[in-house]
PDB file of N, CA and C in Angstrom:
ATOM      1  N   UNK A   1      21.807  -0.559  31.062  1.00  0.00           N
ATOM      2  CA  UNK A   1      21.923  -0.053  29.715  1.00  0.00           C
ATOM      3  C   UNK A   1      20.518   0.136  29.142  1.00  0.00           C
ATOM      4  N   UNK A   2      20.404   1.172  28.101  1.00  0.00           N
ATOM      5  CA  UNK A   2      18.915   2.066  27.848  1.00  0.00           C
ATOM      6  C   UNK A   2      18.667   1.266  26.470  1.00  0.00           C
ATOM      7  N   UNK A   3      17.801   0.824  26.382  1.00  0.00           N
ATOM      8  CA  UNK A   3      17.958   0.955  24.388  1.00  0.00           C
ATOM      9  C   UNK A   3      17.574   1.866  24.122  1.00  0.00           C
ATOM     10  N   UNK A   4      17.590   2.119  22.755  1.00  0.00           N
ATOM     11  CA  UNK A   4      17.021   3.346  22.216  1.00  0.00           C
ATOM     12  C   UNK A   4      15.714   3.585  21.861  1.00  0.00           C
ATOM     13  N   UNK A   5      15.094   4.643  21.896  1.00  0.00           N
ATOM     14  CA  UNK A   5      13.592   4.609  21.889  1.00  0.00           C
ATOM     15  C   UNK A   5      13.418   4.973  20.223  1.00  0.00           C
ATOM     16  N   UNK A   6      12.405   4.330  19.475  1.00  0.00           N
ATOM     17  CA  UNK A   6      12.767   3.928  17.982  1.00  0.00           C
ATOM     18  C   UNK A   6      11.948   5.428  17.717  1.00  0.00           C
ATOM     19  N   UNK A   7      12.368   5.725  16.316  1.00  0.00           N
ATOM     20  CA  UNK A   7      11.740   7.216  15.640  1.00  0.00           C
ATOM     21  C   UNK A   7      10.661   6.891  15.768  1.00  0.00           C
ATOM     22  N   UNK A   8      10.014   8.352  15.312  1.00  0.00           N
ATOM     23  CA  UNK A   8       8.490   8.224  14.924  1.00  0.00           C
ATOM     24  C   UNK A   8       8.586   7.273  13.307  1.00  0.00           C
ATOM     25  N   UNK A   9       9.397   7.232  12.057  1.00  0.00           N
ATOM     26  CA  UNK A   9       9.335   6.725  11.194  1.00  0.00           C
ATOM     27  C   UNK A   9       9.374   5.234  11.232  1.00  0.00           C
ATOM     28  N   UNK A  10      10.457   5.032  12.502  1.00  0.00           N
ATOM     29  CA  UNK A  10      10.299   3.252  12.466  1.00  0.00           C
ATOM     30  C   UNK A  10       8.930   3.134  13.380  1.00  0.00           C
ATOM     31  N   UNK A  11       8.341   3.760  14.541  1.00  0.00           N
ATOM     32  CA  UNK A  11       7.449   2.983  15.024  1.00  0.00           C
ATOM     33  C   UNK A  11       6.081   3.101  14.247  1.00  0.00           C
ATOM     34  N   UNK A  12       5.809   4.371  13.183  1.00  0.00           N
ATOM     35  CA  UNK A  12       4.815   4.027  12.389  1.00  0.00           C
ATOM     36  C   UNK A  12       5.327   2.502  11.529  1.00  0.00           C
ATOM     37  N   UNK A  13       6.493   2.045  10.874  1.00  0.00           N
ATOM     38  CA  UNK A  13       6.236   0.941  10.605  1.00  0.00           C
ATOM     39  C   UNK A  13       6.010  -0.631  10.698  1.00  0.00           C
ATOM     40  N   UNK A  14       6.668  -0.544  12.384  1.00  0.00           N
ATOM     41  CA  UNK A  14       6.533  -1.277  13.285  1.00  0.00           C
ATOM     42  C   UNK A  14       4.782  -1.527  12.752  1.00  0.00           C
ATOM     43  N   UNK A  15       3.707  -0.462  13.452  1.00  0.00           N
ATOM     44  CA  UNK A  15       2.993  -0.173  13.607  1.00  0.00           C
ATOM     45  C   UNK A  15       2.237  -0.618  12.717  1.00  0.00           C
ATOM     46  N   UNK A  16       2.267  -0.506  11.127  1.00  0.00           N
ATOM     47  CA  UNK A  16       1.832  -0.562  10.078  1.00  0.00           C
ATOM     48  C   UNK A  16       1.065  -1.958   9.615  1.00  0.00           C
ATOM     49  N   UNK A  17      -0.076  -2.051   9.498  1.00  0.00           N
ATOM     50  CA  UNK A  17      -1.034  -3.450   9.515  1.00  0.00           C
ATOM     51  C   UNK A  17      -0.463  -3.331   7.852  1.00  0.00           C
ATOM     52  N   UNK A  18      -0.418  -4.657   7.496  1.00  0.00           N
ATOM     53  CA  UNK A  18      -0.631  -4.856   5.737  1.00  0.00           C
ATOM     54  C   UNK A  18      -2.107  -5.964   5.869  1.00  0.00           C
ATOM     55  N   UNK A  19      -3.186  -5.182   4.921  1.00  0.00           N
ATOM     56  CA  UNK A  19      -4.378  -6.125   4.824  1.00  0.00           C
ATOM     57  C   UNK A  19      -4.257  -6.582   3.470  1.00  0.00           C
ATOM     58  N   UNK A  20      -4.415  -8.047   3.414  1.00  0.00           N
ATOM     59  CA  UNK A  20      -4.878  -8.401   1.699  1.00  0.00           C
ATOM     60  C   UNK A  20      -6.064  -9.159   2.168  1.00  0.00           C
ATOM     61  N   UNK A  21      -6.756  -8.424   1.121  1.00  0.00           N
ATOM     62  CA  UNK A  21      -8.362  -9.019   1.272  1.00  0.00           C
ATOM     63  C   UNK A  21      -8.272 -10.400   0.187  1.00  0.00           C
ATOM     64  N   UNK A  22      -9.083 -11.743   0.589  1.00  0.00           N
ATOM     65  CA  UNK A  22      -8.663 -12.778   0.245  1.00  0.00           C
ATOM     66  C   UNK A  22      -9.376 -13.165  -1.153  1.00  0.00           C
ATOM     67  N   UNK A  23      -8.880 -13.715  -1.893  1.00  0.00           N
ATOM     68  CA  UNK A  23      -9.613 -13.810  -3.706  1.00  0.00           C
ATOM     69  C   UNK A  23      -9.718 -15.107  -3.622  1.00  0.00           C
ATOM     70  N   UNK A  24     -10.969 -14.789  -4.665  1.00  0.00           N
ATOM     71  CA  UNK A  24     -11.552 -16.499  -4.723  1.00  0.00           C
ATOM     72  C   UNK A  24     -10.908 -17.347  -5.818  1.00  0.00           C
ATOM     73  N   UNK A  25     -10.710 -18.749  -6.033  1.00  0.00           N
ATOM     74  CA  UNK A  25     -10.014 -19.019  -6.612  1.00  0.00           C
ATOM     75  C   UNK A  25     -10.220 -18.778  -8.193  1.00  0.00           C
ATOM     76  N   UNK A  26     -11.297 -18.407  -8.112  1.00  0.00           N
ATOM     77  CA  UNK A  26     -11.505 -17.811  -9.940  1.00  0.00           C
ATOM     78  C   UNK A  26     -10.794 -16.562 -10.040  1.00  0.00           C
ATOM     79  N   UNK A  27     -10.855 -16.064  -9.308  1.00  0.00           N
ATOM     80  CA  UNK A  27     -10.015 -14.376  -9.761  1.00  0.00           C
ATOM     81  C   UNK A  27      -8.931 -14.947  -9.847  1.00  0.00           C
ATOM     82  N   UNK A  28      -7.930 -15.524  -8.907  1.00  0.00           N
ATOM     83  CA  UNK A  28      -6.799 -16.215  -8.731  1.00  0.00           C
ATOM     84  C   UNK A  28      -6.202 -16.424 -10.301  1.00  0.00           C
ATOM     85  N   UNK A  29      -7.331 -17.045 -10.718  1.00  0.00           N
ATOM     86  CA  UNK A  29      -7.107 -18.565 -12.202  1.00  0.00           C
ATOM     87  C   UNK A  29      -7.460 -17.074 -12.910  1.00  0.00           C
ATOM     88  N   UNK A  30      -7.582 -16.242 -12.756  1.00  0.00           N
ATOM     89  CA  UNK A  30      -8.385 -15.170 -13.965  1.00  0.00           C
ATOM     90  C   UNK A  30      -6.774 -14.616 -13.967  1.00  0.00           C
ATOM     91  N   UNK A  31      -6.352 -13.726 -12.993  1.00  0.00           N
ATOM     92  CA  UNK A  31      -4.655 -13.300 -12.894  1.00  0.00           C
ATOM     93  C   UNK A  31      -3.964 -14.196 -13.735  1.00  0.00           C
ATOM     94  N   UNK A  32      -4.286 -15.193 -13.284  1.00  0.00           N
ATOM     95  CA  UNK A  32      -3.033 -16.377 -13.628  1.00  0.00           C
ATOM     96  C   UNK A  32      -2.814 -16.361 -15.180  1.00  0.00           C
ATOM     97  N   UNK A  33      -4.097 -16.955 -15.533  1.00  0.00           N
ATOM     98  CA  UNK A  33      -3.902 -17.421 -17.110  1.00  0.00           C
ATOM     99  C   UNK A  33      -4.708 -16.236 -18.023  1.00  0.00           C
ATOM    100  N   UNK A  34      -5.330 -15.869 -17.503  1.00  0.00           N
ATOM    101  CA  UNK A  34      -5.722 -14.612 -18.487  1.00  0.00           C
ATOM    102  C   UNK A  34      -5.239 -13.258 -19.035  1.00  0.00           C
ATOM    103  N   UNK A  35      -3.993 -13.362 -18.364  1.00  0.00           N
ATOM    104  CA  UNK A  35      -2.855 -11.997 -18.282  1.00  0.00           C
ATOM    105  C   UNK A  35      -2.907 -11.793 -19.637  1.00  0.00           C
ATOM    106  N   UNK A  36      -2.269 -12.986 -20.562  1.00  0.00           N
ATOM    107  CA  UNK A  36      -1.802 -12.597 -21.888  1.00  0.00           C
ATOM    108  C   UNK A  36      -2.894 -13.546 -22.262  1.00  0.00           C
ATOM    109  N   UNK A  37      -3.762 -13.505 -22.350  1.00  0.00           N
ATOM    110  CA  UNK A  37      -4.961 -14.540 -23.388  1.00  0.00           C
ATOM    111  C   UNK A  37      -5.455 -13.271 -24.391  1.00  0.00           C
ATOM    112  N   UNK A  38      -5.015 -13.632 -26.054  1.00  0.00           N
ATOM    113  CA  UNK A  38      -5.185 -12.637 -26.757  1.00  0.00           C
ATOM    114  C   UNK A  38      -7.115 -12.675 -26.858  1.00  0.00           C
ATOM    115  N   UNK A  39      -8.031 -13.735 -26.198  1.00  0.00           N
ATOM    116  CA  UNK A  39      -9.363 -13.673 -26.195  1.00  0.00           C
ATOM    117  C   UNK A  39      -9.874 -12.632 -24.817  1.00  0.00           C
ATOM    118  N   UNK A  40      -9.039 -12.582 -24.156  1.00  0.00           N
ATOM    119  CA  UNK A  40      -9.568 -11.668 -22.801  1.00  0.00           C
ATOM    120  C   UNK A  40     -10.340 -10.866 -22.677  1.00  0.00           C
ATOM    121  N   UNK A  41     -10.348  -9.895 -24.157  1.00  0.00           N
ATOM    122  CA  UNK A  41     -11.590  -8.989 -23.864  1.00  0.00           C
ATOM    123  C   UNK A  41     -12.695  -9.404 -24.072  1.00  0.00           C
ATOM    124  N   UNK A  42     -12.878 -10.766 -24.965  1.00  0.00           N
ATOM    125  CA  UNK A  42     -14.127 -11.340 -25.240  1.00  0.00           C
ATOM    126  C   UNK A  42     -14.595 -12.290 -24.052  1.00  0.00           C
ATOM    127  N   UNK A  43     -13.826 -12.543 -23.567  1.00  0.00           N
ATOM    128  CA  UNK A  43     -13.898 -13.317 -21.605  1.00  0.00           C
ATOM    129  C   UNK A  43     -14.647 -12.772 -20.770  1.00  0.00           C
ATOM    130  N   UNK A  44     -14.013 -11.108 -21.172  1.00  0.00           N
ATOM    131  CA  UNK A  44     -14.942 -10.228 -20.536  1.00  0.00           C
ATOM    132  C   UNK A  44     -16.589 -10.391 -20.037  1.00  0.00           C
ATOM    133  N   UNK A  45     -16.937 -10.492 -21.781  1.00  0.00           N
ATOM    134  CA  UNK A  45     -18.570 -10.512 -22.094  1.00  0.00           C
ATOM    135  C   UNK A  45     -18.789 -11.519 -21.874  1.00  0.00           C
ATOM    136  N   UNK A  46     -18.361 -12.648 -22.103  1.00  0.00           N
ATOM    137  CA  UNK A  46     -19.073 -14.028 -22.182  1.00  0.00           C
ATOM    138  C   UNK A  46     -18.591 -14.678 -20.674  1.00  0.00           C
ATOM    139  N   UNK A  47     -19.197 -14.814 -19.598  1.00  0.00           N
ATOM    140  CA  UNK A  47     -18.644 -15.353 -18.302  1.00  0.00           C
ATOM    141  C   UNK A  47     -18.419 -17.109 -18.934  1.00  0.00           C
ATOM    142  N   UNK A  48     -19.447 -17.647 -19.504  1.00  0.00           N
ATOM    143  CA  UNK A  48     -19.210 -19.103 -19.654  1.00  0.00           C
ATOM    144  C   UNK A  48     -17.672 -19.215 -20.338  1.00  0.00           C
ATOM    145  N   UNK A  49     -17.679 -18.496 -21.454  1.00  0.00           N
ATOM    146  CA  UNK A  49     -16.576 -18.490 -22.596  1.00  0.00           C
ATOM    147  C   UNK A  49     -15.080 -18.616 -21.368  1.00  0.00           C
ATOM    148  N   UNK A  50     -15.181 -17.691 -20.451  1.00  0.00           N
ATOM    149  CA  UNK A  50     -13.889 -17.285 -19.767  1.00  0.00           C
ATOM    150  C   UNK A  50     -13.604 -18.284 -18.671  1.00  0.00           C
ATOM    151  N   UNK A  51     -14.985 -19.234 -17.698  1.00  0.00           N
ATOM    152  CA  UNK A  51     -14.433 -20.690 -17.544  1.00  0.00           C
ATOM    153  C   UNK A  51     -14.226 -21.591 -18.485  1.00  0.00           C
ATOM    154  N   UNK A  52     -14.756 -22.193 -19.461  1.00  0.00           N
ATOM    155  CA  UNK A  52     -14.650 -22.788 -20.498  1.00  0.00           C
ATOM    156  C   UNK A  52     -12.564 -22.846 -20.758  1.00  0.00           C
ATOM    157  N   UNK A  53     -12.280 -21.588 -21.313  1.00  0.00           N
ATOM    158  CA  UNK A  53     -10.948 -21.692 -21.281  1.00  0.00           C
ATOM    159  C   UNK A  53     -10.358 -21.754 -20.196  1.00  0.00           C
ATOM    160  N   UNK A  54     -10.271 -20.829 -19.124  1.00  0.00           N
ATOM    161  CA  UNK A  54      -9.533 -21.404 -18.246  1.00  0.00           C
ATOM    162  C   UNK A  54      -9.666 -22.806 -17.649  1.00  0.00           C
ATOM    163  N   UNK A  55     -10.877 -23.768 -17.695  1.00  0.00           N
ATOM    164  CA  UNK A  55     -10.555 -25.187 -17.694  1.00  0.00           C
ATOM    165  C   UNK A  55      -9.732 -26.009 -18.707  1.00  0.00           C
ATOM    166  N   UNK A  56      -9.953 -25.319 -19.921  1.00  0.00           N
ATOM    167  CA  UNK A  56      -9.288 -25.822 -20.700  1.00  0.00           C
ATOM    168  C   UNK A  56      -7.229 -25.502 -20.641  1.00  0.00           C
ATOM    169  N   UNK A  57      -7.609 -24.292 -20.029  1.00  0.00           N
ATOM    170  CA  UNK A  57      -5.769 -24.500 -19.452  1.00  0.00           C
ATOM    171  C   UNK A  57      -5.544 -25.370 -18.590  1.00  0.00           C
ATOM    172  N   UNK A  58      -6.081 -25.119 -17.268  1.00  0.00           N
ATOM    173  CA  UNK A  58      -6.107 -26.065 -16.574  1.00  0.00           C
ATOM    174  C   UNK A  58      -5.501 -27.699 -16.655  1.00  0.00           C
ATOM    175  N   UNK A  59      -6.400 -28.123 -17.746  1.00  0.00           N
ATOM    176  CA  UNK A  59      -6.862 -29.639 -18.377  1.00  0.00           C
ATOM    177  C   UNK A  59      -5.075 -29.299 -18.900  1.00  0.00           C
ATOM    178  N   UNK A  60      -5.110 -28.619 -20.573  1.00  0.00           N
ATOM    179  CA  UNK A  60      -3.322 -28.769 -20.849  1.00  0.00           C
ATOM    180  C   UNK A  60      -2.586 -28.706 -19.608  1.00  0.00           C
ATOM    181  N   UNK A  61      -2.271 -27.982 -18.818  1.00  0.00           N
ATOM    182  CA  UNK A  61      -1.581 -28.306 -18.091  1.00  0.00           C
ATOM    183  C   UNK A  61      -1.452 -29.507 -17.473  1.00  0.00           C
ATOM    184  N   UNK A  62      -2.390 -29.818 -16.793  1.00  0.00           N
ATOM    185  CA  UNK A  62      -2.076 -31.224 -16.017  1.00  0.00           C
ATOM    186  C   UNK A  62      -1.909 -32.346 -17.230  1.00  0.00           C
ATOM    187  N   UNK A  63      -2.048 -32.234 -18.304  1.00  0.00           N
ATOM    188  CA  UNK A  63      -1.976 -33.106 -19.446  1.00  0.00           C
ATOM    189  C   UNK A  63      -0.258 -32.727 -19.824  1.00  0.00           C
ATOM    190  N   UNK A  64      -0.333 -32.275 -19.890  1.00  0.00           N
ATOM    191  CA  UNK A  64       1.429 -31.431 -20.202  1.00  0.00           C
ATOM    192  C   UNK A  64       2.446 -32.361 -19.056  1.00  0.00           C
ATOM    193  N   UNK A  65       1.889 -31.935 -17.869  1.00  0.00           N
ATOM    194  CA  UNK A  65       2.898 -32.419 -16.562  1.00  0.00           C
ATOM    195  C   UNK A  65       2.844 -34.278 -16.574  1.00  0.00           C
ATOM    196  N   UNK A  66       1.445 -34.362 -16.492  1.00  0.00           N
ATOM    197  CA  UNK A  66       1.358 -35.680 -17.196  1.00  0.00           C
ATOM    198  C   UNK A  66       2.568 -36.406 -18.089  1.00  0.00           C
ATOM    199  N   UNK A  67       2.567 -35.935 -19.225  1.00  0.00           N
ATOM    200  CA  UNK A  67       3.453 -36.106 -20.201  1.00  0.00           C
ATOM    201  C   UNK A  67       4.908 -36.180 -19.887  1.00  0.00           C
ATOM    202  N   UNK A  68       5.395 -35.081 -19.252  1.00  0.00           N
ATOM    203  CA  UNK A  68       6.536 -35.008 -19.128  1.00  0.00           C
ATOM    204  C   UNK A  68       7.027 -35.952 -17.841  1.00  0.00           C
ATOM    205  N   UNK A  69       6.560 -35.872 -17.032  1.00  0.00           N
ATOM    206  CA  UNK A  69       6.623 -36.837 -15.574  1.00  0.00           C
ATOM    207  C   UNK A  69       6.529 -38.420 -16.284  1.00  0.00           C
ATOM    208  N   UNK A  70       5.597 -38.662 -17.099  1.00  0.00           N
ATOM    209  CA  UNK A  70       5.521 -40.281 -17.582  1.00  0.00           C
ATOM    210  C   UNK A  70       7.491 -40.303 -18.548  1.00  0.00           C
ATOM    211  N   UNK A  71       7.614 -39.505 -19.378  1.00  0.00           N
ATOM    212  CA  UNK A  71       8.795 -39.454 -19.970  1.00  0.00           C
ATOM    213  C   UNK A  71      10.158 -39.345 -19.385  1.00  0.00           C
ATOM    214  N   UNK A  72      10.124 -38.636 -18.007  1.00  0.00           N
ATOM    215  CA  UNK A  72      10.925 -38.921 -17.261  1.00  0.00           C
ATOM    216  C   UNK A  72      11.377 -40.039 -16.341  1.00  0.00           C
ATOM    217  N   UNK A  73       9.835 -40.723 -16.038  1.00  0.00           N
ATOM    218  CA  UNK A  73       9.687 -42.197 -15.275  1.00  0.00           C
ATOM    219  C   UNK A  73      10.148 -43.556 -16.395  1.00  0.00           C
ATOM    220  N   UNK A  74      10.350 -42.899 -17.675  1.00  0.00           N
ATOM    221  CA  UNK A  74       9.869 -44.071 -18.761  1.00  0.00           C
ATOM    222  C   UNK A  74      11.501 -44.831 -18.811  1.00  0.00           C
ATOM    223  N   UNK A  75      12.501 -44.066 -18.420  1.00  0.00           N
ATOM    224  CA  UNK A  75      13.869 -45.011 -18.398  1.00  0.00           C
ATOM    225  C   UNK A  75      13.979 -45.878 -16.963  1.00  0.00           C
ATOM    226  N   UNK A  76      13.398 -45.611 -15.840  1.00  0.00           N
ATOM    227  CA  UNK A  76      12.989 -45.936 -14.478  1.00  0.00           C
ATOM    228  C   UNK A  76      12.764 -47.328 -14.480  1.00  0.00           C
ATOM    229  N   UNK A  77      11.709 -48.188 -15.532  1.00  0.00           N
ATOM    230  CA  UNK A  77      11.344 -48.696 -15.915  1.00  0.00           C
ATOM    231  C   UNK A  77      12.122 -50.242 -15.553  1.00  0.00           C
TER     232      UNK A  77
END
């Protein structure tokens, strides 16, 4: 028994490399939390200004998870 010999449309996708070129973790944290930051265009100009906040998300967050994880452990008790 033969199989079938695949189109030209499936073996170009067979074929088909996908490259993602790899981002550093600041661009990463820049996507992440800067999407909707109504300061973003001023992030722009000021490089310090735009780590500055994104540590400062950072920091709430793990302060946030903090919080809620201790409040959930707190009947555990």
């Amino acid at each position: 028994m033969t199989q079938p010999q695949p189109t030209s449309q499936t073996a170009q996708n067979i074929n088909r490399h996908i490259h993602f070129k790899p981002l550093s973790p600041l661009h990463l944290y820049r996507q992440l939390y800067c999407s909707n930051c109504p300061d973003r265009d001023f992030c722009k100009v000021n490089f310090e200004h735009c780590l500055l906040c994104i540590l400062a998300k950072i920091a709430h967050e793990t302060a946030w998870k903090n919080r809620l994880t201790e409040k959930l452990n707190s009947h555990k008790l």
